[in-house]
C-alpha atoms as a PDB file:
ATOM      1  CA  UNK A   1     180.004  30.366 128.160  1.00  0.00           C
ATOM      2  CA  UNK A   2     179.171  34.097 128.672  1.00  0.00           C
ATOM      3  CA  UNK A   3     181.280  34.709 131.509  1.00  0.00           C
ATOM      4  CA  UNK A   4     184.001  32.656 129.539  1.00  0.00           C
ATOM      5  CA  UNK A   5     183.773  35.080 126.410  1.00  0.00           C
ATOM      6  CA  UNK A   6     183.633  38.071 129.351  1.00  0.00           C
ATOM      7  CA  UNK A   7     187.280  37.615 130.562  1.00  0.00           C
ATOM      8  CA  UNK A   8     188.838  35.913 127.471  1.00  0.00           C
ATOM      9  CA  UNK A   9     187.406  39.288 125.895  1.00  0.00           C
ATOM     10  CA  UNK A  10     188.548  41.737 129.196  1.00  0.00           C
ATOM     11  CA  UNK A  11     190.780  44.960 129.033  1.00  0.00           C
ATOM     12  CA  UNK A  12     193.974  43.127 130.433  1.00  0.00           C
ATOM     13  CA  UNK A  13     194.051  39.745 128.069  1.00  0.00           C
ATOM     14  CA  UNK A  14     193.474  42.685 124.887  1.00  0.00           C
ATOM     15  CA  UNK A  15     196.974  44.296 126.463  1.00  0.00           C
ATOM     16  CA  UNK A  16     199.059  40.896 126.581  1.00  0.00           C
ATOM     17  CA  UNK A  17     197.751  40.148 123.542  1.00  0.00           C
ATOM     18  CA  UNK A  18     198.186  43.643 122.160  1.00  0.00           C
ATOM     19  CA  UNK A  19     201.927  43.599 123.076  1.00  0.00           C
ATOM     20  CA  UNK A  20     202.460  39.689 121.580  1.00  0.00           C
ATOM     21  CA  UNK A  21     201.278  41.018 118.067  1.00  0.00           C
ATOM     22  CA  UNK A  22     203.399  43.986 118.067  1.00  0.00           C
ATOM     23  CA  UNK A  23     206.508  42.405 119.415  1.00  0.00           C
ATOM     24  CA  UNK A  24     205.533  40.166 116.079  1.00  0.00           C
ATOM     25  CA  UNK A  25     205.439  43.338 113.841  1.00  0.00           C
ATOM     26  CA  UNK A  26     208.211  44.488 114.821  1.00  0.00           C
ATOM     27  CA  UNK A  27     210.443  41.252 114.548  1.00  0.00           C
ATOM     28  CA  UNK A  28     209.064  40.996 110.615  1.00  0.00           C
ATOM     29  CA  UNK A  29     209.975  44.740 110.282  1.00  0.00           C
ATOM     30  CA  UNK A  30     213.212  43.989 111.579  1.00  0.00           C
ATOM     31  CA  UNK A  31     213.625  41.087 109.512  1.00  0.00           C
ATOM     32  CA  UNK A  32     212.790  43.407 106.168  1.00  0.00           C
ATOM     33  CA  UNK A  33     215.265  45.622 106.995  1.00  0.00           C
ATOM     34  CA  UNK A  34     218.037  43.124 107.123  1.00  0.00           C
ATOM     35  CA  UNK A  35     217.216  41.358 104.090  1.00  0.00           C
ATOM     36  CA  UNK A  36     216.538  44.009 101.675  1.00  0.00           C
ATOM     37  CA  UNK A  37     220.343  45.128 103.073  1.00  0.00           C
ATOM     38  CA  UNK A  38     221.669  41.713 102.928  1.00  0.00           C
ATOM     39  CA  UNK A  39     219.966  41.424  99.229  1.00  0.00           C
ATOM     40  CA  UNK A  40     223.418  43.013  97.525  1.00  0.00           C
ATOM     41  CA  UNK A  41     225.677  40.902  99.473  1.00  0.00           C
ATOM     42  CA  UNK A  42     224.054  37.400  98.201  1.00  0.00           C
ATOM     43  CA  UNK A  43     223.783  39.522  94.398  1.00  0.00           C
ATOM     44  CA  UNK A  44     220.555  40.370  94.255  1.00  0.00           C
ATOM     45  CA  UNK A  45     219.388  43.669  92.383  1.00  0.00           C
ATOM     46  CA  UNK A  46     217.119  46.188  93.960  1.00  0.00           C
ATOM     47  CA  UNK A  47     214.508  45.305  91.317  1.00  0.00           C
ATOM     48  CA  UNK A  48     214.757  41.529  92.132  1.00  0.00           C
ATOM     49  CA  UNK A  49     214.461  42.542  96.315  1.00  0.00           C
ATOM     50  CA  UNK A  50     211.486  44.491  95.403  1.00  0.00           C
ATOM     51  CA  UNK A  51     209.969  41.376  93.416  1.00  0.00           C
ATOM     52  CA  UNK A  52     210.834  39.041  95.994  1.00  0.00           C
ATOM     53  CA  UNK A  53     209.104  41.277  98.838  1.00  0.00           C
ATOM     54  CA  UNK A  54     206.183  41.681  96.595  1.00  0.00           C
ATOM     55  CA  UNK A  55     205.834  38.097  95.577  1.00  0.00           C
ATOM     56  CA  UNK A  56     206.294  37.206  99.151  1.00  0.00           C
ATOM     57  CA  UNK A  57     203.306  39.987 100.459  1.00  0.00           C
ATOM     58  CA  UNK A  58     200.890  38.394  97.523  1.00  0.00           C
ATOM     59  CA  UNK A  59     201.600  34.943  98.779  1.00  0.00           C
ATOM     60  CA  UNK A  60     201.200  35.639 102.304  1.00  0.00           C
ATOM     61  CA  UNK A  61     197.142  36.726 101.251  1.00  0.00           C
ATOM     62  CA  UNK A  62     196.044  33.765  99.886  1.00  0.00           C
ATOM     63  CA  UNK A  63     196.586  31.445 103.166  1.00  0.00           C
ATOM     64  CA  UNK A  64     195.132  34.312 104.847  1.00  0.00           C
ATOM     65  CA  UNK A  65     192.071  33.902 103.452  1.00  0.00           C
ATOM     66  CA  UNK A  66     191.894  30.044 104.329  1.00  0.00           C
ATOM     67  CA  UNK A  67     192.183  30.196 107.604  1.00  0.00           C
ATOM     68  CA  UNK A  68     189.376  33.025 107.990  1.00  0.00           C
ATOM     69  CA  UNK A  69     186.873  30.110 108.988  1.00  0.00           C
ATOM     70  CA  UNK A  70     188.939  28.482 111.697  1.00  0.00           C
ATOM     71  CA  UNK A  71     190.133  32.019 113.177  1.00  0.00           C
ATOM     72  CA  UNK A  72     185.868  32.763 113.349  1.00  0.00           C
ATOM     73  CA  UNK A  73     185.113  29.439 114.975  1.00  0.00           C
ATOM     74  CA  UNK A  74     188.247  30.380 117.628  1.00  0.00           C
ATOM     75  CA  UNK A  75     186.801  33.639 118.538  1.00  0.00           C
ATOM     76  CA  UNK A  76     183.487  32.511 119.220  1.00  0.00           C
ATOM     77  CA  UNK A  77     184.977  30.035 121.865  1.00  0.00           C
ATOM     78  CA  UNK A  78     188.303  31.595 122.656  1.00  0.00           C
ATOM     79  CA  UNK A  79     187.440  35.508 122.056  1.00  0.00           C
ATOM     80  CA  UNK A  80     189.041  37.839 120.094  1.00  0.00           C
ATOM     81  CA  UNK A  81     192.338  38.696 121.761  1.00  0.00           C
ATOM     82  CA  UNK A  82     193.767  34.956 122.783  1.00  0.00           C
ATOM     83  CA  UNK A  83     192.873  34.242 119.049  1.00  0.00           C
ATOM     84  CA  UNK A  84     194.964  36.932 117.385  1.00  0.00           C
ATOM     85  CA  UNK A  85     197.865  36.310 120.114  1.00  0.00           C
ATOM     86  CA  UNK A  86     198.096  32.550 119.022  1.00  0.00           C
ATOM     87  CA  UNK A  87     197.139  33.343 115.022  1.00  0.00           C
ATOM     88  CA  UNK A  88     199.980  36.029 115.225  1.00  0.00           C
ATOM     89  CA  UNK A  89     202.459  34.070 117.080  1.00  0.00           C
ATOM     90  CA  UNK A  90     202.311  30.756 115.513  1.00  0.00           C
ATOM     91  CA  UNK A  91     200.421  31.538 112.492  1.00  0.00           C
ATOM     92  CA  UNK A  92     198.389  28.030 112.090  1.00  0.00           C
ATOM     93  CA  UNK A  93     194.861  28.343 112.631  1.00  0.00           C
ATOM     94  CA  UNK A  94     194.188  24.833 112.522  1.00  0.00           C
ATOM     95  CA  UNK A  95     197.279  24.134 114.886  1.00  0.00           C
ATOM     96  CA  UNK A  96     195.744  26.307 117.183  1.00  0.00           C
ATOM     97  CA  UNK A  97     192.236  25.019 116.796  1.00  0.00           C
ATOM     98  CA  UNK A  98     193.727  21.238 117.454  1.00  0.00           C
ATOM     99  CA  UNK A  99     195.345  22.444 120.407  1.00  0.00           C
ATOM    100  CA  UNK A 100     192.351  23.714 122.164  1.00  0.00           C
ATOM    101  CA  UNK A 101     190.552  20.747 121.259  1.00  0.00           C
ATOM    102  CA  UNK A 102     192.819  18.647 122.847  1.00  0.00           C
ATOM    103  CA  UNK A 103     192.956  21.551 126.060  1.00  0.00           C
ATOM    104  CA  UNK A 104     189.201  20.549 126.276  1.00  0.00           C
ATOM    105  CA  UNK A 105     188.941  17.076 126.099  1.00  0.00           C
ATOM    106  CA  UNK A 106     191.853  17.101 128.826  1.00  0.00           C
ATOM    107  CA  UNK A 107     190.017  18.860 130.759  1.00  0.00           C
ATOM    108  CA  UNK A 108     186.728  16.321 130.055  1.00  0.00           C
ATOM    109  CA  UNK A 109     184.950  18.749 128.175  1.00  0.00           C
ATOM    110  CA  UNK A 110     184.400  19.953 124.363  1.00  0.00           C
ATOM    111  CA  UNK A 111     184.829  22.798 123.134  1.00  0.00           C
ATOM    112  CA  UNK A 112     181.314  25.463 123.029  1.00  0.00           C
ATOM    113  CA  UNK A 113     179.790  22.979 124.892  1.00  0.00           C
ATOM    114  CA  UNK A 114     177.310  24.470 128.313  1.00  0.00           C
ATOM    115  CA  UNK A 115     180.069  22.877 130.110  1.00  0.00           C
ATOM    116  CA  UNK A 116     182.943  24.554 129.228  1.00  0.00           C
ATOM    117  CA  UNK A 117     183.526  26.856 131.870  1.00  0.00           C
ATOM    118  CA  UNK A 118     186.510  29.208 133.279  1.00  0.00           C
ATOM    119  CA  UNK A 119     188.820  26.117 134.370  1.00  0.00           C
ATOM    120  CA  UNK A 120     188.414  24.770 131.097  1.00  0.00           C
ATOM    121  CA  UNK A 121     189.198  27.936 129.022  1.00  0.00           C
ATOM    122  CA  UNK A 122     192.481  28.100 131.510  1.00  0.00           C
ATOM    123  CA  UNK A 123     193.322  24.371 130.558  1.00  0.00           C
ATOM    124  CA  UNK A 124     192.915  24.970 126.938  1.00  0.00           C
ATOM    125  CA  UNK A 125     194.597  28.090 127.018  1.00  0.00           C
ATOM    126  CA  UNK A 126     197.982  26.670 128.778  1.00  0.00           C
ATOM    127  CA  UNK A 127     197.549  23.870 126.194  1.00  0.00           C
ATOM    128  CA  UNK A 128     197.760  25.958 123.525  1.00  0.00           C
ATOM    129  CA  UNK A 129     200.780  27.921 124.893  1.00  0.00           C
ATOM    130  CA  UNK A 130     202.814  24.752 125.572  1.00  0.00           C
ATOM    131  CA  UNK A 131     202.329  23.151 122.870  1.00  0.00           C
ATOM    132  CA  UNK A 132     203.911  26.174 120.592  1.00  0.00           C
ATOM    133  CA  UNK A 133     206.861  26.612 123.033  1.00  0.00           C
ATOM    134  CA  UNK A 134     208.848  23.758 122.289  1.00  0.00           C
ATOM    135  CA  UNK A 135     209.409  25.413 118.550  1.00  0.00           C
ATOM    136  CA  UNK A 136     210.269  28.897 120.152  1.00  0.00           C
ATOM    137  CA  UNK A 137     212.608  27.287 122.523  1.00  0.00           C
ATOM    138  CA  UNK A 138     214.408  25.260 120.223  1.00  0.00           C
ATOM    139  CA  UNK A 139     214.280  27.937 117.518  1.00  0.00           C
ATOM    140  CA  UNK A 140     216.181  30.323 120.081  1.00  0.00           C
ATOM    141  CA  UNK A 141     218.952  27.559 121.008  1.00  0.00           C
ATOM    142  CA  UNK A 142     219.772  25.894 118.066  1.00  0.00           C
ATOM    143  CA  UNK A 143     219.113  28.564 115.075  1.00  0.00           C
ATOM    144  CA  UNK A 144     222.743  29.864 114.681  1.00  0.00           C
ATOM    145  CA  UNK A 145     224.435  25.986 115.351  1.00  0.00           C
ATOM    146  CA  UNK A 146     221.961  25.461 112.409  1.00  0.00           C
ATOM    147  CA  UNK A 147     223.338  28.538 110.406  1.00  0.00           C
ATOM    148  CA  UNK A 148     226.970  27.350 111.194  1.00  0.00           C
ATOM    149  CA  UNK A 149     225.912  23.772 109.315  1.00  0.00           C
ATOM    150  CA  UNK A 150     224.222  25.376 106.474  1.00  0.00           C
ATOM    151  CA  UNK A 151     227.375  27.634 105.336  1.00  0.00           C
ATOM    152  CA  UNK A 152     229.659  24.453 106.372  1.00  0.00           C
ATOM    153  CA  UNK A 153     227.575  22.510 104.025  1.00  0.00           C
ATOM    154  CA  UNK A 154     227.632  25.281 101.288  1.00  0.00           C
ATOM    155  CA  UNK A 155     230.956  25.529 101.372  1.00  0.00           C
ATOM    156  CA  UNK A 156     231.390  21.916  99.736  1.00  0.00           C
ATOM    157  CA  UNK A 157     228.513  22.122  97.808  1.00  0.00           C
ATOM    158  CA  UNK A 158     226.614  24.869  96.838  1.00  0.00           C
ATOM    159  CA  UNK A 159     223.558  23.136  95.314  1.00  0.00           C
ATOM    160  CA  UNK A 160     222.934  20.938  97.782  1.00  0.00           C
ATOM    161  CA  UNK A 161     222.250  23.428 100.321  1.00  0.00           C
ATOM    162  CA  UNK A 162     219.130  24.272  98.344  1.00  0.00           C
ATOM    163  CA  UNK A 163     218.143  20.766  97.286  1.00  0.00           C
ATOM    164  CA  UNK A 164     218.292  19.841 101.693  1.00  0.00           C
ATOM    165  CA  UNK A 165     215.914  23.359 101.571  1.00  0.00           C
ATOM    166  CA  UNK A 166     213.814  22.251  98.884  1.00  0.00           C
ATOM    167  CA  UNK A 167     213.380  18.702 100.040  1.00  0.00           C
ATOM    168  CA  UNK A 168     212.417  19.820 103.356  1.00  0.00           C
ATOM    169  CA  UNK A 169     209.741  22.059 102.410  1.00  0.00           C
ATOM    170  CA  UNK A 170     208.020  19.333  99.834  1.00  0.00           C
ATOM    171  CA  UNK A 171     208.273  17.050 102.829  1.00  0.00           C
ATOM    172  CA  UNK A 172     206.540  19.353 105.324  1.00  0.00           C
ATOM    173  CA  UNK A 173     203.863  20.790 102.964  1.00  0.00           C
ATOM    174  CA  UNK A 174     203.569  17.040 101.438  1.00  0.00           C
ATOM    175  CA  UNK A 175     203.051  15.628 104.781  1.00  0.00           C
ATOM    176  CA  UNK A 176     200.562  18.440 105.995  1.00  0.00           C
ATOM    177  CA  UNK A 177     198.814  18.043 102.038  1.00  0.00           C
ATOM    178  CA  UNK A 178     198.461  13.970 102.308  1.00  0.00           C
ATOM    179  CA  UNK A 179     196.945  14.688 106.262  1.00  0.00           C
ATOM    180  CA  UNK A 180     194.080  16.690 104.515  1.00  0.00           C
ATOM    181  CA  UNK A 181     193.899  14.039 101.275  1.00  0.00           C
ATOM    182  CA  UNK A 182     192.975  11.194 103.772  1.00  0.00           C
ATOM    183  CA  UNK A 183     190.106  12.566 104.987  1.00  0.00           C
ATOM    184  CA  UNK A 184     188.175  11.833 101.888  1.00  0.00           C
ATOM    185  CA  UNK A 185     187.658  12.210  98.235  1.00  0.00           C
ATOM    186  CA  UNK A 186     186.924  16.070  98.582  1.00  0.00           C
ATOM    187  CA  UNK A 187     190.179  17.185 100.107  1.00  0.00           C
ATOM    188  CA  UNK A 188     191.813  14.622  97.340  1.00  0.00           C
ATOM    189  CA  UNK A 189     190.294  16.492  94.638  1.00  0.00           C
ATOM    190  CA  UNK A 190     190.829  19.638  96.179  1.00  0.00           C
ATOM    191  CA  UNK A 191     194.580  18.822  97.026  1.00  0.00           C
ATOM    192  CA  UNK A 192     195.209  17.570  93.553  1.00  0.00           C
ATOM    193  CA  UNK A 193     193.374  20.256  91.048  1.00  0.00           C
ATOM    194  CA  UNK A 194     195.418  22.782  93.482  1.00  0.00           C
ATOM    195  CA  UNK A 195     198.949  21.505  93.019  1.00  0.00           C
ATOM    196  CA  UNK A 196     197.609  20.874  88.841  1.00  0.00           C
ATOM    197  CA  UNK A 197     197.148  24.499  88.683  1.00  0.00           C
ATOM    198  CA  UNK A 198     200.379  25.690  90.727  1.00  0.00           C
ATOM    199  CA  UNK A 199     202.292  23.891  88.216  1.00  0.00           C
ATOM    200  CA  UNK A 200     200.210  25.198  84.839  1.00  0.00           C
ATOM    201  CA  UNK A 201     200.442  28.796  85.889  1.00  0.00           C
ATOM    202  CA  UNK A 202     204.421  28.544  87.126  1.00  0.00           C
ATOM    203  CA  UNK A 203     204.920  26.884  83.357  1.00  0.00           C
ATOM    204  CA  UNK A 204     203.063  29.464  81.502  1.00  0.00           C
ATOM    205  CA  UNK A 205     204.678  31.851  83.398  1.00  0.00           C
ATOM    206  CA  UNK A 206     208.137  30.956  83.133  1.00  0.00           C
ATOM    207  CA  UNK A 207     207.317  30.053  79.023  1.00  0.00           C
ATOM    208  CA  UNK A 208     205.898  33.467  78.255  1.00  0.00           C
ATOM    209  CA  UNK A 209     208.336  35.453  80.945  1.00  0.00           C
ATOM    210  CA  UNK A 210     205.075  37.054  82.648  1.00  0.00           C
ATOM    211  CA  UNK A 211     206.465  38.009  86.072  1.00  0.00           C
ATOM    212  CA  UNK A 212     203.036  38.963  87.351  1.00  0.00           C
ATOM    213  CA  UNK A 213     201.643  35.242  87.108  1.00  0.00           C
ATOM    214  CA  UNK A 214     204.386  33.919  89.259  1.00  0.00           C
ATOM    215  CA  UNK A 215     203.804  36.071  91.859  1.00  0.00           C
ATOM    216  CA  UNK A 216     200.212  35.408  91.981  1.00  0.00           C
ATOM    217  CA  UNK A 217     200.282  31.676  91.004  1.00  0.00           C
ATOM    218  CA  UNK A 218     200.258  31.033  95.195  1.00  0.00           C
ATOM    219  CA  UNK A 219     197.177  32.877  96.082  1.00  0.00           C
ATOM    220  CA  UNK A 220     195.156  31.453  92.713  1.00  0.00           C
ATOM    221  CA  UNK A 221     196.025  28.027  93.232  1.00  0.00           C
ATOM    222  CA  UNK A 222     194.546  28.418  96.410  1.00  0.00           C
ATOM    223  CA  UNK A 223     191.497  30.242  95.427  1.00  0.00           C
ATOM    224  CA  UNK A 224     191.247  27.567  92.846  1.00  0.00           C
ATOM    225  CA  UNK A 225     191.580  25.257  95.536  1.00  0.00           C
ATOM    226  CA  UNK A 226     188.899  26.564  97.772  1.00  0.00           C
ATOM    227  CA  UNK A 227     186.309  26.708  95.742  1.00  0.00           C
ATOM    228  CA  UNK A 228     187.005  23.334  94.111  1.00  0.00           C
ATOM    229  CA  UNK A 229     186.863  22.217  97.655  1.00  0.00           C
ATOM    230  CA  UNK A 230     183.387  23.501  98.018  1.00  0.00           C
ATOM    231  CA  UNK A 231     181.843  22.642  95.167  1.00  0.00           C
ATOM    232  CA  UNK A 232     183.139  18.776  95.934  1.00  0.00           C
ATOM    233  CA  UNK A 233     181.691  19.023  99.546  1.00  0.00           C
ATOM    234  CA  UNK A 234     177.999  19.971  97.632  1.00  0.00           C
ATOM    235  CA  UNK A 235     177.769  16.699  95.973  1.00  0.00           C
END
């Protein structure tokens, strides 16, 4: 396992991965500086762009935080520079942590077991690279045949552009929420005294016009949730 965490941790695997997280940087800078100059185009204010970066930025914290333990656990198999590539490419730390437990077990081995050697670090590492490319690739080839359909579909009906957007993202986060739920009465709890408070703080919000609380609801609900989630795994 030493010599594993010797390379996976070496000079030239820091530079890839080095380059990977600033070609992501730079895409999200990028990305800024097109929306906040698209923002007047769609009717947005400058104070409502500012509100929207800075509720976005809060969000983007609280998920950070839940994903600390699984990015630990990587590194201490992985290293430090294949975790950050995959964390900062894909963004899913327990994607990535599935995917090199599957790289492992192809390979015949777990993973921080004596056993897992140089081949298998190699297996798991390809795994994990695969498995990610399919959404790059398609992303790449389909994303502006996808635009094309959303402003064909706006065109005859503006609202149901955003209902299709809205009922996409329940579905997603309600299929990776129910995932968790079956596991056991913990991540039920945890699952269901998160989404409780979501709503309550959104409600108060929106009642008493505190713009503060909406921006924040994300990252409470999920400190909420965490620590719900570890008091229910004491008992």
């Amino acid at each position: 396992m030493e010599e594993v965490l010797y390379y996976a941790n070496s000079t030239p695997v820091w530079i890839m991965a080095s380059i990977f997280v600033f070609i992501v940087i730079f895409q999200a800078l990028i990305f800024l500086k097109i929306a906040r100059k698209t923002a007047p185009e769609i009717g947005m204010t400058s104070d409502e762009t500012k509100r929207a970066i800075r509720t976005g930025f809060i969000s983007s914290i609280g998920p950070s935080f839940g994903i600390m333990i699984v990015i630990i656990s990587l590194i201490a198999v992985l290293g430090a520079p294949i975790t950050l590539a995959r964390i900062g490419i894909i963004g899913s730390a327990a994607t990535e942590l599935t995917a090199a437990g599957i790289g492992a077990n192809a390979y015949g081995v777990e993973l921080n077991s004596p056993d897992f050697g140089l081949a298998a670090f190699t297996t798991v590492v390809w795994t994990m690279c695969l498995g990610g490319t399919g959404w790059l690739i398609f992303t790449a080839l389909f994303t502006k045949s996808l635009g094309k359909a959303q402003k064909k579909i706006a065109s005859k009906n503006t609202k149901l552009m955003t209902i299709v957007s809205t009922a996409a993202m329940l579905g997603a986060f309600g299929y990776l929420a129910s995932q968790q739920m079956a596991n056991g009465i913990s991540e039920s709890i945890t699952a269901i005294i998160s989404a409780l408070t979501m709503m309550i703080l959104l409600t108060i919000a929106k009642k008493s016009n505190i713009r503060w609380l909406s921006e924040w609801a994300l990252g409470i609900s999920l400190v909420v949730g965490l620590t719900v989630g570890y008091l229910t795994s004491l008992i």
